[in-house]
PDB file of N, CA and C in Angstrom:
ATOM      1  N   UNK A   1     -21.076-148.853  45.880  1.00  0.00           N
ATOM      2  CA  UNK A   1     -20.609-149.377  44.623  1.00  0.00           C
ATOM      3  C   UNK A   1     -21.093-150.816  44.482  1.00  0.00           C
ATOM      4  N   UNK A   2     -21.246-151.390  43.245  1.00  0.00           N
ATOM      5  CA  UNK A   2     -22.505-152.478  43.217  1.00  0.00           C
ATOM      6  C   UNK A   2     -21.186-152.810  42.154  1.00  0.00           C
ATOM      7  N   UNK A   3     -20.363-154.722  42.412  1.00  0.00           N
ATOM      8  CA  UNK A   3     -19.474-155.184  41.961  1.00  0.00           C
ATOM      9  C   UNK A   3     -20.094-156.765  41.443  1.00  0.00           C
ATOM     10  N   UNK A   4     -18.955-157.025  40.714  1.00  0.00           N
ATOM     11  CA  UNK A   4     -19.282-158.238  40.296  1.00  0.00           C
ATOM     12  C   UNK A   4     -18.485-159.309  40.715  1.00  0.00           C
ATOM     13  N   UNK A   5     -19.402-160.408  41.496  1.00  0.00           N
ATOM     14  CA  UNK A   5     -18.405-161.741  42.395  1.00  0.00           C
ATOM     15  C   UNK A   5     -18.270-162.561  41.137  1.00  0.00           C
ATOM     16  N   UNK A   6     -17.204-163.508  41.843  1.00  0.00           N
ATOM     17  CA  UNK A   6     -17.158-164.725  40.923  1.00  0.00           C
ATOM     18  C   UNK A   6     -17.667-165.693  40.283  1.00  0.00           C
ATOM     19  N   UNK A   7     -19.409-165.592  40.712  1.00  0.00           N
ATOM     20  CA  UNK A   7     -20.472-166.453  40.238  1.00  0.00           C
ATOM     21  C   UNK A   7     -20.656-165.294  39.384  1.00  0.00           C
ATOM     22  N   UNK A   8     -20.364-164.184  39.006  1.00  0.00           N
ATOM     23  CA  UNK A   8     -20.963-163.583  37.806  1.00  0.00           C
ATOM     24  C   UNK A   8     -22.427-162.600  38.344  1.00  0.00           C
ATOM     25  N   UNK A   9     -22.528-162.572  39.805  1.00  0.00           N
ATOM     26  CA  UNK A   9     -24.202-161.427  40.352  1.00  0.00           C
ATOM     27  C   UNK A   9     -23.038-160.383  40.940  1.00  0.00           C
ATOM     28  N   UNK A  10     -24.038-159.631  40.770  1.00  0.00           N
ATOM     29  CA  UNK A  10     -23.494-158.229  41.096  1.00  0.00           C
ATOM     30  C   UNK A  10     -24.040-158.276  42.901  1.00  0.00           C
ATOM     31  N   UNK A  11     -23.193-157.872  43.416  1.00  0.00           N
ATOM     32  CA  UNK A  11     -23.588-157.161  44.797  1.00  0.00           C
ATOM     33  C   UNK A  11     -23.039-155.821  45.327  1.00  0.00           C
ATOM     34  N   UNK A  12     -23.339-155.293  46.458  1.00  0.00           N
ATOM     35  CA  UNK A  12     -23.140-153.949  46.758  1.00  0.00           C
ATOM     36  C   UNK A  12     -21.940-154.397  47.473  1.00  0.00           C
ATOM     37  N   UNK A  13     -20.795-153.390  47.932  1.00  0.00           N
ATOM     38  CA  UNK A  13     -19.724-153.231  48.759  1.00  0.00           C
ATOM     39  C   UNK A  13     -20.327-153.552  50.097  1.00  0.00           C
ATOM     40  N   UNK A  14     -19.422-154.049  51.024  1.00  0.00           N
ATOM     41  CA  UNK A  14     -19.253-153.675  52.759  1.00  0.00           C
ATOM     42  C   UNK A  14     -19.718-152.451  53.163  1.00  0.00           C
ATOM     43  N   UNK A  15     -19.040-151.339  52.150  1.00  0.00           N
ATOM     44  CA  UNK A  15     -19.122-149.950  52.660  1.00  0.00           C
ATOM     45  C   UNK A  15     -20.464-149.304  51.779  1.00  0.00           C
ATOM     46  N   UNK A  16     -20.916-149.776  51.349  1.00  0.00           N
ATOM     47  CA  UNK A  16     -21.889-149.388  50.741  1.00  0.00           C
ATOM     48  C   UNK A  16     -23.194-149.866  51.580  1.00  0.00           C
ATOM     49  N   UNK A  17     -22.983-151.089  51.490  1.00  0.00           N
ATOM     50  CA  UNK A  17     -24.141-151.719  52.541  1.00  0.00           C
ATOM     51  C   UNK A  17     -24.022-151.070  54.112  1.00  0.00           C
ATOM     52  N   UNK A  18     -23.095-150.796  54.382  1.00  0.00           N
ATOM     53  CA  UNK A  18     -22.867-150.299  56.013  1.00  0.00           C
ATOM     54  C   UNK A  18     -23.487-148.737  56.059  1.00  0.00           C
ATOM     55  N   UNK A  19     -23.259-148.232  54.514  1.00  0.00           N
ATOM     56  CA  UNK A  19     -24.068-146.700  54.640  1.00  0.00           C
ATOM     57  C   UNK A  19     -25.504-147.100  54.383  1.00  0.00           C
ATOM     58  N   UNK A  20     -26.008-148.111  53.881  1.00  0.00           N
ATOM     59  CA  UNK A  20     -27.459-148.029  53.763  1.00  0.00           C
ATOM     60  C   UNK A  20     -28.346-148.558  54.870  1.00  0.00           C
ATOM     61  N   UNK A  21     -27.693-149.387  55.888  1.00  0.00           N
ATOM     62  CA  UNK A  21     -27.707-149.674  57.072  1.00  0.00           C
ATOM     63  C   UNK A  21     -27.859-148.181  57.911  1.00  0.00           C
ATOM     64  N   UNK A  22     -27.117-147.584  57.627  1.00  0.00           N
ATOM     65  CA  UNK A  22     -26.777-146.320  58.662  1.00  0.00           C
ATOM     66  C   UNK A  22     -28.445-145.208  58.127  1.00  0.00           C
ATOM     67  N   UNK A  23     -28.272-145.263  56.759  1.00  0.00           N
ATOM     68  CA  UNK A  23     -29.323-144.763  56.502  1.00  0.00           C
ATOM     69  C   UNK A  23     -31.083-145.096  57.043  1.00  0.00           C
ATOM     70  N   UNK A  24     -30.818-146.983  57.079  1.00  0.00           N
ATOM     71  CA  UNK A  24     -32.220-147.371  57.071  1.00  0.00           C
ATOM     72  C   UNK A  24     -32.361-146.882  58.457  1.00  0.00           C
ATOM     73  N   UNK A  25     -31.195-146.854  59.670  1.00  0.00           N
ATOM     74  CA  UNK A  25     -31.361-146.481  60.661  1.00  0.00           C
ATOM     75  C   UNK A  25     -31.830-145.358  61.028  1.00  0.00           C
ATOM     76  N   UNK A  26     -31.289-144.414  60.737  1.00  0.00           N
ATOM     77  CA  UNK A  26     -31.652-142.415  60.884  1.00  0.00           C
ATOM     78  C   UNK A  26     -32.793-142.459  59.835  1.00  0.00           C
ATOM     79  N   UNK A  27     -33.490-143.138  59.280  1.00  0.00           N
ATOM     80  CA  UNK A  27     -34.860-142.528  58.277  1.00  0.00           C
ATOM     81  C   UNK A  27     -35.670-143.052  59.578  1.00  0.00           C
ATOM     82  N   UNK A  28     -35.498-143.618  60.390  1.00  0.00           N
ATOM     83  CA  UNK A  28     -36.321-144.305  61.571  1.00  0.00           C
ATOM     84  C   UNK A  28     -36.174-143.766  62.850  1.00  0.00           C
ATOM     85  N   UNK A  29     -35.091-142.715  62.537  1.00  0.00           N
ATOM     86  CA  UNK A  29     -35.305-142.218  63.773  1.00  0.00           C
ATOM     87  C   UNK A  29     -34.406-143.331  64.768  1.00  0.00           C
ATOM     88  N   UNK A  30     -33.632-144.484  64.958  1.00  0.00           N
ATOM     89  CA  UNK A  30     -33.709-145.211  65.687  1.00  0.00           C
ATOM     90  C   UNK A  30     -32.408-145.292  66.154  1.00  0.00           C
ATOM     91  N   UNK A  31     -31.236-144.253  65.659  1.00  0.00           N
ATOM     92  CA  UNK A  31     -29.987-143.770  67.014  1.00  0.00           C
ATOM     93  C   UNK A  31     -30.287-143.810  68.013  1.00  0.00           C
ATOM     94  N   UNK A  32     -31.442-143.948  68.821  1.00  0.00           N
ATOM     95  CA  UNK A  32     -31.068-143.538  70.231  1.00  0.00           C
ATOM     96  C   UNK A  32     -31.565-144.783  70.336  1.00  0.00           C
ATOM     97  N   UNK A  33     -31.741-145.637  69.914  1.00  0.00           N
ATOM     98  CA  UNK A  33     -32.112-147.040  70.484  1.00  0.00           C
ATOM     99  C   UNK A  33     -31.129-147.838  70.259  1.00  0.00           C
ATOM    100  N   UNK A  34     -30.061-147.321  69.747  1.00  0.00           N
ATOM    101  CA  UNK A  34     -28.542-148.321  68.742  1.00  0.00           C
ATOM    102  C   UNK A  34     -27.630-148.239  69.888  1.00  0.00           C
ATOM    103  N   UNK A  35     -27.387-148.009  71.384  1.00  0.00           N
ATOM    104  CA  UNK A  35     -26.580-148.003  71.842  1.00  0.00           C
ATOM    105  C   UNK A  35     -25.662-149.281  71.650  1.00  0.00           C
ATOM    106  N   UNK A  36     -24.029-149.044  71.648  1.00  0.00           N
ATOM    107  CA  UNK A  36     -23.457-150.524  71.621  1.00  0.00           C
ATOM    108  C   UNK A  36     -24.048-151.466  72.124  1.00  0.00           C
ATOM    109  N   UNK A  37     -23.917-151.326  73.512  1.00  0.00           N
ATOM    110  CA  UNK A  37     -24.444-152.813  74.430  1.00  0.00           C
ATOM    111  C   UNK A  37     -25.314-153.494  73.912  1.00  0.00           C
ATOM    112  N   UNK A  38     -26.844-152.495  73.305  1.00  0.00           N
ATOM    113  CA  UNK A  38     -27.537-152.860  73.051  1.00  0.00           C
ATOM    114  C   UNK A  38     -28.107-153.755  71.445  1.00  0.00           C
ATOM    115  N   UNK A  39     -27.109-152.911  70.511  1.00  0.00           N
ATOM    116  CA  UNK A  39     -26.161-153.350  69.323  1.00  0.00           C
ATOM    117  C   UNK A  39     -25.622-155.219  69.833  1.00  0.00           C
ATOM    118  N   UNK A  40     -24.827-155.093  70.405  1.00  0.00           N
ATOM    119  CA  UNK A  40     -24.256-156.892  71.015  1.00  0.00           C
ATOM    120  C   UNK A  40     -25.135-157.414  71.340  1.00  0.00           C
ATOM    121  N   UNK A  41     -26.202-157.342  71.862  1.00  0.00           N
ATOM    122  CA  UNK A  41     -27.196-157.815  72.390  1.00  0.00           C
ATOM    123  C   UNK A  41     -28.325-158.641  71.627  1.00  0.00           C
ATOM    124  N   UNK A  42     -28.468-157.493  70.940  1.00  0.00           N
ATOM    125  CA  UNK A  42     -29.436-158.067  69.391  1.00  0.00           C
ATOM    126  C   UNK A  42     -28.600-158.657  68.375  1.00  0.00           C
ATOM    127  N   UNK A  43     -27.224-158.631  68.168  1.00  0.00           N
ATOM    128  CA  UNK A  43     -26.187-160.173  67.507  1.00  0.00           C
ATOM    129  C   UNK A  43     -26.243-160.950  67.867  1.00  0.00           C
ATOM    130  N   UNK A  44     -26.437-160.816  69.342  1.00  0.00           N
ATOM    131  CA  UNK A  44     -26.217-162.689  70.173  1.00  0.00           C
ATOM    132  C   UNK A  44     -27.867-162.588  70.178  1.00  0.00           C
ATOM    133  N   UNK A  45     -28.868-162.214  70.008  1.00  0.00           N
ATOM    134  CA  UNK A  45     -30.319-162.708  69.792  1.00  0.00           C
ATOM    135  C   UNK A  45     -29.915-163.124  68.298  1.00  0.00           C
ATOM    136  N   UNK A  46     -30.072-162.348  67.517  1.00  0.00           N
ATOM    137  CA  UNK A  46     -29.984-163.000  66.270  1.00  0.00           C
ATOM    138  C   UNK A  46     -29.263-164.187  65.894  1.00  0.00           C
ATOM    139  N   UNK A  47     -28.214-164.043  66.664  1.00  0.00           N
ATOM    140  CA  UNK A  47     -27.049-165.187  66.209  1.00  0.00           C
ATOM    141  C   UNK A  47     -27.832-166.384  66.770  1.00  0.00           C
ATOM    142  N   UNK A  48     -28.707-166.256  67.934  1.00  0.00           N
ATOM    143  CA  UNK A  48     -28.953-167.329  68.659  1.00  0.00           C
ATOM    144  C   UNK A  48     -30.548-167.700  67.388  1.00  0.00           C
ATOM    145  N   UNK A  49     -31.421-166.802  66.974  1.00  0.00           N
ATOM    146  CA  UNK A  49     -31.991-167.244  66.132  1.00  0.00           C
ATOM    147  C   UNK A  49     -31.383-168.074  65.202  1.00  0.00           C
ATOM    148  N   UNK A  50     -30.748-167.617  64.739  1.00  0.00           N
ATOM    149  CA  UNK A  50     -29.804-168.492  63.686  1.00  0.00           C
ATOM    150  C   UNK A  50     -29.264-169.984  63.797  1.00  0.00           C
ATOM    151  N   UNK A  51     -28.395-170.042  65.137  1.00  0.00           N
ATOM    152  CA  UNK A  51     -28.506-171.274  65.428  1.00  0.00           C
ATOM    153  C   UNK A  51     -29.681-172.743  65.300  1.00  0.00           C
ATOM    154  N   UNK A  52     -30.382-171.779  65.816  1.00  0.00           N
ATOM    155  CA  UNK A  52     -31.796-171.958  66.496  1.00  0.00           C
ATOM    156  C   UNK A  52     -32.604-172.992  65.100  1.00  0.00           C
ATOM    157  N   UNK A  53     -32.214-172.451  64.283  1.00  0.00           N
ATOM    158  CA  UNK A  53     -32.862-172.959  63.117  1.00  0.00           C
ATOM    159  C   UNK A  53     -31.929-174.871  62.518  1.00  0.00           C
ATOM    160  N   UNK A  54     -30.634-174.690  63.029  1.00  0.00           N
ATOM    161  CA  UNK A  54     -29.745-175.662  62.623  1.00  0.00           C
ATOM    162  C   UNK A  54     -30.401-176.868  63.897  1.00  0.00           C
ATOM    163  N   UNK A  55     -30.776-176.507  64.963  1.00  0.00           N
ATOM    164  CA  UNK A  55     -31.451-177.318  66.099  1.00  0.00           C
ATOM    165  C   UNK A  55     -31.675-178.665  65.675  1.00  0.00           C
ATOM    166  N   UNK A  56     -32.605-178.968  64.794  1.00  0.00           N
ATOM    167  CA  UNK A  56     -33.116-180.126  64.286  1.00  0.00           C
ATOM    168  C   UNK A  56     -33.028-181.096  63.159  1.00  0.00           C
ATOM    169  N   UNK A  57     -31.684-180.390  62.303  1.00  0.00           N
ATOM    170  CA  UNK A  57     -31.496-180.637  61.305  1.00  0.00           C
ATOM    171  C   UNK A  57     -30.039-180.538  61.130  1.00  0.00           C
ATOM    172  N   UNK A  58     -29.456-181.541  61.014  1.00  0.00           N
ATOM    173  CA  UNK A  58     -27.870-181.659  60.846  1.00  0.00           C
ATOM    174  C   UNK A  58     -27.141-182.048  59.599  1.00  0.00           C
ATOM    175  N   UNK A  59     -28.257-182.731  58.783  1.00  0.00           N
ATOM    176  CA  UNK A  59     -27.551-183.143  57.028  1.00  0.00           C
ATOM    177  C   UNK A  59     -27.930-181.759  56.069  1.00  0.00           C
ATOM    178  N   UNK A  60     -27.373-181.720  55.057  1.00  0.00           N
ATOM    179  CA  UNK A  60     -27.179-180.780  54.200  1.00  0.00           C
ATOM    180  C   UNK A  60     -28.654-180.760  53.680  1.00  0.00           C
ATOM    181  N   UNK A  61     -29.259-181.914  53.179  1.00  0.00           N
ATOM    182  CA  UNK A  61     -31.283-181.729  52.873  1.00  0.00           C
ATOM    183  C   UNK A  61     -32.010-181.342  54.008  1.00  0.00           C
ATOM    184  N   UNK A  62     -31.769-181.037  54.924  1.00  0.00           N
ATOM    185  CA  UNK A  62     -32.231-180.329  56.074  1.00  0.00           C
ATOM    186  C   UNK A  62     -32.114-179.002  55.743  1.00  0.00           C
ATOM    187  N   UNK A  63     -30.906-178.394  55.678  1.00  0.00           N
ATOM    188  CA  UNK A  63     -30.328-176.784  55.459  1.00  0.00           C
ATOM    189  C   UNK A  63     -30.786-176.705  54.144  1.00  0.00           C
ATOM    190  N   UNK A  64     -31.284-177.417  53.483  1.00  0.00           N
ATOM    191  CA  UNK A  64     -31.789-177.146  51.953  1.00  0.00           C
ATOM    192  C   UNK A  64     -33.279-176.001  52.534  1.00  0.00           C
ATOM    193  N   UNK A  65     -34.109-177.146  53.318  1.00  0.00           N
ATOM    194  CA  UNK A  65     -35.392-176.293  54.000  1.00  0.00           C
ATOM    195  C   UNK A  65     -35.328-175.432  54.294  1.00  0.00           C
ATOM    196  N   UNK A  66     -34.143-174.960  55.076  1.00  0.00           N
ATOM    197  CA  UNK A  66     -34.279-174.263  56.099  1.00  0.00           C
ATOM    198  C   UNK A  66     -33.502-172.957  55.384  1.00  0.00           C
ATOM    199  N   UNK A  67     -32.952-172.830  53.980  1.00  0.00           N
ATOM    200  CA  UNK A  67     -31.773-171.647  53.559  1.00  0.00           C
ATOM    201  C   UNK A  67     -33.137-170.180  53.320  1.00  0.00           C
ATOM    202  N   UNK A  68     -34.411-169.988  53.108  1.00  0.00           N
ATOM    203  CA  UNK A  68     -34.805-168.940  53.592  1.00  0.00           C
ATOM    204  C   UNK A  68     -34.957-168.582  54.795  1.00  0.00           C
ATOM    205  N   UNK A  69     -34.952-168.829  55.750  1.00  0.00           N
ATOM    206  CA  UNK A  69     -34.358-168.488  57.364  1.00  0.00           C
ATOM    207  C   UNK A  69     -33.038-168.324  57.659  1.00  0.00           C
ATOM    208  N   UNK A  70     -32.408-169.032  57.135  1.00  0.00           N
ATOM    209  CA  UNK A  70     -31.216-169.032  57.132  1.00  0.00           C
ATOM    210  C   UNK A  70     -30.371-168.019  56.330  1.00  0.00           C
ATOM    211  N   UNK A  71     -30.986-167.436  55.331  1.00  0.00           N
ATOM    212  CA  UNK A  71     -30.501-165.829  55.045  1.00  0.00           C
ATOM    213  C   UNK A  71     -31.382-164.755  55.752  1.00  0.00           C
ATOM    214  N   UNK A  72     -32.299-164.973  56.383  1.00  0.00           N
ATOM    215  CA  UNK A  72     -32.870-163.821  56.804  1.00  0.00           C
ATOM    216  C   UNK A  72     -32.110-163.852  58.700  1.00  0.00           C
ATOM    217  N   UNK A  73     -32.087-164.397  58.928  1.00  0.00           N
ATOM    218  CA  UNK A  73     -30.525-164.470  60.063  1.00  0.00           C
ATOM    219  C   UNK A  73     -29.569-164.381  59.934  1.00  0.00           C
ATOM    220  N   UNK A  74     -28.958-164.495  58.909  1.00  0.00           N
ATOM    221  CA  UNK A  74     -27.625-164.173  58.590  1.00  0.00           C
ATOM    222  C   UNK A  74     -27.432-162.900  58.469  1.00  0.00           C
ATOM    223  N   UNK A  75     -28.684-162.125  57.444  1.00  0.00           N
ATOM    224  CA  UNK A  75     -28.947-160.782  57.351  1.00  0.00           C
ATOM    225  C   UNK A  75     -28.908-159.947  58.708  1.00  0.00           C
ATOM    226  N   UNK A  76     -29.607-160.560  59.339  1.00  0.00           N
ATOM    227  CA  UNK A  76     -30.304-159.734  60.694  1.00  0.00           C
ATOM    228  C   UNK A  76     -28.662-159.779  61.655  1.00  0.00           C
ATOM    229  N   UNK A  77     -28.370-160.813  61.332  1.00  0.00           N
ATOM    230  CA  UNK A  77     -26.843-160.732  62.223  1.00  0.00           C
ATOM    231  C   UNK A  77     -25.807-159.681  61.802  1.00  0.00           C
ATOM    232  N   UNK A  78     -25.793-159.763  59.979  1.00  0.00           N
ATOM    233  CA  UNK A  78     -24.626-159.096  59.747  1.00  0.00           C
ATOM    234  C   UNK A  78     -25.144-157.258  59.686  1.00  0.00           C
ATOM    235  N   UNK A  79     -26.536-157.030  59.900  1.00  0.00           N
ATOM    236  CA  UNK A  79     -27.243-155.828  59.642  1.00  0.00           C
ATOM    237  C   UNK A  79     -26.849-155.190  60.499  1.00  0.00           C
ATOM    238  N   UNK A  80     -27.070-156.293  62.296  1.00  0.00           N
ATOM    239  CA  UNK A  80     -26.477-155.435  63.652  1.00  0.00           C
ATOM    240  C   UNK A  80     -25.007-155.519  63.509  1.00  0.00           C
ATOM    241  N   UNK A  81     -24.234-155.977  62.864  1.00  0.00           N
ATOM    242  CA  UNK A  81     -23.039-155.865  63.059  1.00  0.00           C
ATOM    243  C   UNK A  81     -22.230-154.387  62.225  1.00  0.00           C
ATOM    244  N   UNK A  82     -22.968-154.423  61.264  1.00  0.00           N
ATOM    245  CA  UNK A  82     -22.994-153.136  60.368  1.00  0.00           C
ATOM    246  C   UNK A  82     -23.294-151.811  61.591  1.00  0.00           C
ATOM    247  N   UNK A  83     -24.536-152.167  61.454  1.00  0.00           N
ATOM    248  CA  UNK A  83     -24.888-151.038  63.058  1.00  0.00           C
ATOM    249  C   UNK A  83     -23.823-150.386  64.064  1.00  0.00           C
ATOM    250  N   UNK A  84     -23.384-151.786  64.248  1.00  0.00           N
ATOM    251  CA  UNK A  84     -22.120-151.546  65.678  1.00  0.00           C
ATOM    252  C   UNK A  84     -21.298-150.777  65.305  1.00  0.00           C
ATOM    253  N   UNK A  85     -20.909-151.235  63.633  1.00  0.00           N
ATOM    254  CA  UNK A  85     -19.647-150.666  63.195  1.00  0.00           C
ATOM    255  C   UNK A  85     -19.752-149.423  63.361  1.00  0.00           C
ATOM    256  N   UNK A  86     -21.196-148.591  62.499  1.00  0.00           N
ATOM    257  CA  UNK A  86     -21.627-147.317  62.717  1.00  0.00           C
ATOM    258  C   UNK A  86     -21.324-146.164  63.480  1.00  0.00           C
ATOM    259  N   UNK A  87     -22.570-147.418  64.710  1.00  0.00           N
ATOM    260  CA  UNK A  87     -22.077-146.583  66.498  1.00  0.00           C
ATOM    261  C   UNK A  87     -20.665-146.368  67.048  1.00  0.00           C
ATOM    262  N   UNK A  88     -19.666-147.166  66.568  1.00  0.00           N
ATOM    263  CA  UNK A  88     -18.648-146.653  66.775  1.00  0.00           C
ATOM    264  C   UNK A  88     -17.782-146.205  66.286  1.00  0.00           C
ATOM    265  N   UNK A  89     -18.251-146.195  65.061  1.00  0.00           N
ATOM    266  CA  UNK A  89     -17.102-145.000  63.763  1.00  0.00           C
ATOM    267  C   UNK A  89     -16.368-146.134  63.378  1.00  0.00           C
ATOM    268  N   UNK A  90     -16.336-147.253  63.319  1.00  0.00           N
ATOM    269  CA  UNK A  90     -15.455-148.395  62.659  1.00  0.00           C
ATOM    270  C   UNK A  90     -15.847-148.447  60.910  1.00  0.00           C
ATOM    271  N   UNK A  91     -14.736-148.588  60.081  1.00  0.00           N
ATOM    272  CA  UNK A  91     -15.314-149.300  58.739  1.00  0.00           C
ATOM    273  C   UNK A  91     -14.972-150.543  59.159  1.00  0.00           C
ATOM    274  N   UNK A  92     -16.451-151.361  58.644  1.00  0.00           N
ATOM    275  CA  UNK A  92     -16.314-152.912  58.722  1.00  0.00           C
ATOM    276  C   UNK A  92     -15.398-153.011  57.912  1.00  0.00           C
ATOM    277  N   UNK A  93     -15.251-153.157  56.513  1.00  0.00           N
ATOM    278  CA  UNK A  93     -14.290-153.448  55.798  1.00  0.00           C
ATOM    279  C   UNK A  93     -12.634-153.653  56.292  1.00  0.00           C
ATOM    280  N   UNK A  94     -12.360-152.698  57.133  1.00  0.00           N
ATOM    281  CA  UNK A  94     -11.094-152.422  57.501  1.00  0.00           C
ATOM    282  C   UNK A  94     -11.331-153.181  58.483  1.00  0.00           C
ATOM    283  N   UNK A  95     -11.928-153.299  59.436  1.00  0.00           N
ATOM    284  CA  UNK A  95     -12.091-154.639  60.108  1.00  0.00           C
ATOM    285  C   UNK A  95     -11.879-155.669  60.315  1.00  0.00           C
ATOM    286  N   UNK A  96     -12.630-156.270  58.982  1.00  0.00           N
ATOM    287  CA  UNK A  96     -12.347-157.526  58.773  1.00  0.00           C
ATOM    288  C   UNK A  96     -11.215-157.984  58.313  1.00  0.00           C
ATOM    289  N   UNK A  97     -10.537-156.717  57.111  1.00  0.00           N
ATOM    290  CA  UNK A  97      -9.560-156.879  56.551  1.00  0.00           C
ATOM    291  C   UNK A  97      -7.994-157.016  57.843  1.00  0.00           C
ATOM    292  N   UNK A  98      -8.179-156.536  58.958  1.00  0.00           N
ATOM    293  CA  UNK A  98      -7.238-156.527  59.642  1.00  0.00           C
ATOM    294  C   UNK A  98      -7.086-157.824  60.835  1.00  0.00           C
ATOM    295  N   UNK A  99      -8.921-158.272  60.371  1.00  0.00           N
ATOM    296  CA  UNK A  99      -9.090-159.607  61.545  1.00  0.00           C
ATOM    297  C   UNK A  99      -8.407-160.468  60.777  1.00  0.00           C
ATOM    298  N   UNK A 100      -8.479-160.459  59.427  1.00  0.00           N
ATOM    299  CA  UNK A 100      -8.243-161.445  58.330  1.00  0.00           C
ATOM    300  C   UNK A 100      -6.528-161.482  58.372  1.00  0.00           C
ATOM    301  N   UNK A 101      -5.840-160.612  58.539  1.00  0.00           N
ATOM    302  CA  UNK A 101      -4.426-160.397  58.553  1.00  0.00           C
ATOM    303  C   UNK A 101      -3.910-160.701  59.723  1.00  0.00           C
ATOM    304  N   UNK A 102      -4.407-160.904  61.099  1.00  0.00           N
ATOM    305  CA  UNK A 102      -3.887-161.174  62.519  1.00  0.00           C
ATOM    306  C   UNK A 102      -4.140-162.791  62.032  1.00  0.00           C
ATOM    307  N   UNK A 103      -5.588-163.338  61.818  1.00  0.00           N
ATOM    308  CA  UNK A 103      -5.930-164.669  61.540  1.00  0.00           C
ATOM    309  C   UNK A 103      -4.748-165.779  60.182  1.00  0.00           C
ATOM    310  N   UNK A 104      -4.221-165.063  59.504  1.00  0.00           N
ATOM    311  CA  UNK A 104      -3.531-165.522  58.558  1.00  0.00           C
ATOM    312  C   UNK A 104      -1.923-165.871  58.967  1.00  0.00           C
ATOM    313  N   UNK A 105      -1.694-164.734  60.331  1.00  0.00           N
ATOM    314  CA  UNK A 105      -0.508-164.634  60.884  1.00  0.00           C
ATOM    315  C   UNK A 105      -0.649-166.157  61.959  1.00  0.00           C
ATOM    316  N   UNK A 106      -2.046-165.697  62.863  1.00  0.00           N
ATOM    317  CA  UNK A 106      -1.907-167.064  63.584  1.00  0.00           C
ATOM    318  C   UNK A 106      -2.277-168.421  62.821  1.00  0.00           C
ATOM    319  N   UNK A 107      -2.721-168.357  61.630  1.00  0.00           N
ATOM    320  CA  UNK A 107      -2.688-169.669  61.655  1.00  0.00           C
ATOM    321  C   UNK A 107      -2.138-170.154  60.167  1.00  0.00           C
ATOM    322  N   UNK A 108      -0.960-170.366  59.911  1.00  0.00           N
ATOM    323  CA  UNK A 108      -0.533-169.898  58.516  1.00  0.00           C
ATOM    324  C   UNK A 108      -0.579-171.352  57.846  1.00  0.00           C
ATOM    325  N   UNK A 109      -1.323-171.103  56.460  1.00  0.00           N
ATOM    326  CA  UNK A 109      -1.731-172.356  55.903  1.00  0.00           C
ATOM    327  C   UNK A 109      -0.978-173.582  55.868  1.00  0.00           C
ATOM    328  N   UNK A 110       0.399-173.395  55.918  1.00  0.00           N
ATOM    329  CA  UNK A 110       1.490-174.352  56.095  1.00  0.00           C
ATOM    330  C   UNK A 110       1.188-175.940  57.408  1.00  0.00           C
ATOM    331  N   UNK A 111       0.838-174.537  58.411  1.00  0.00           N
ATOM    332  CA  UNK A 111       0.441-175.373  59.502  1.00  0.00           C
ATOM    333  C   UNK A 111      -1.040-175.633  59.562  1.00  0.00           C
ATOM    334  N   UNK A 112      -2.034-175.263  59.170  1.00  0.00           N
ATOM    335  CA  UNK A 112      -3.270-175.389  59.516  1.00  0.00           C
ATOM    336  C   UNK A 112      -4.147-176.261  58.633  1.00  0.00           C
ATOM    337  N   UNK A 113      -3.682-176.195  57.495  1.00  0.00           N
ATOM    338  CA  UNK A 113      -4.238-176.470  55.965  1.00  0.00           C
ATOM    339  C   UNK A 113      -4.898-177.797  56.678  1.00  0.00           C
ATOM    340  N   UNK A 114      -6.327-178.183  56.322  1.00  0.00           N
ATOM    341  CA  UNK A 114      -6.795-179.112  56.617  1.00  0.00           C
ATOM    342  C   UNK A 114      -7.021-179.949  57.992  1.00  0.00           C
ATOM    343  N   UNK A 115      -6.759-179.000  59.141  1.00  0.00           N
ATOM    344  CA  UNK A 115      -7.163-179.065  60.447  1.00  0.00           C
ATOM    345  C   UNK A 115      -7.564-177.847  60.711  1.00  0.00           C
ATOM    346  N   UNK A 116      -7.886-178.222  62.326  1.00  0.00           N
ATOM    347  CA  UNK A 116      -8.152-176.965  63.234  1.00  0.00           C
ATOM    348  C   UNK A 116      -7.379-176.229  64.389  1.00  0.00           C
ATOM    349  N   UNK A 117      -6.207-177.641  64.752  1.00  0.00           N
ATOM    350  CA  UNK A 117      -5.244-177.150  65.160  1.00  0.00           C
ATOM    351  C   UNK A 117      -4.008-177.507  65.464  1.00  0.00           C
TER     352      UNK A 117
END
């Protein structure tokens, strides 16, 4: 399902993107290369690409340069994470939605609002 955010662009669902993920995967043949471990493995490569790019550049006109790399890592991170979800029968959506509900419990805006801890 393809929705409309608050800037007014349309994007696809969690669960929509997580089936086309699943798809780009099996048109490739490439289940048997998706094992979990190996799933975590290529997040923390990617994630570490990602970092990787912030290395040299710490002001905001720096990350100006650098925001086409910087979505194509973000992509590549949240693509294997989609993956994982896959390999193990998880909906991301419900996921997040339940990380988001433990996270709201521990840290409830009252107390947190404008720190970290």
């Amino acid at each position: 399902m393809t929705t409309v955010d608050r800037s007014g662009s349309t994007s696809k669902s969690i669960a929509q993107l997580q089936s086309d993920v699943a798809n780009f995967v099996s048109d490739r043949d490439w289940e048997k290369f998706h094992a979990p471990r190996n799933l975590a493995i290529a997040i923390t490569v990617e994630a570490a690409e990602l970092i990787d790019l912030f290395k040299w550049s710490a002001d905001r006109a720096g990350i100006k340069k650098l925001m086409p790399g910087l979505r194509d890592e973000l992509a590549d991170v949240m693509i294997y994470c989609l993956s994982l979800c896959n390999q193990l029968g998880l909906d991301a959506s419900e996921v997040i939605e339940a990380k988001l509900a433990k996270n709201n419990t521990k840290y409830p805006v009252e107390r947190y609002k404008g720190r970290w801890r």
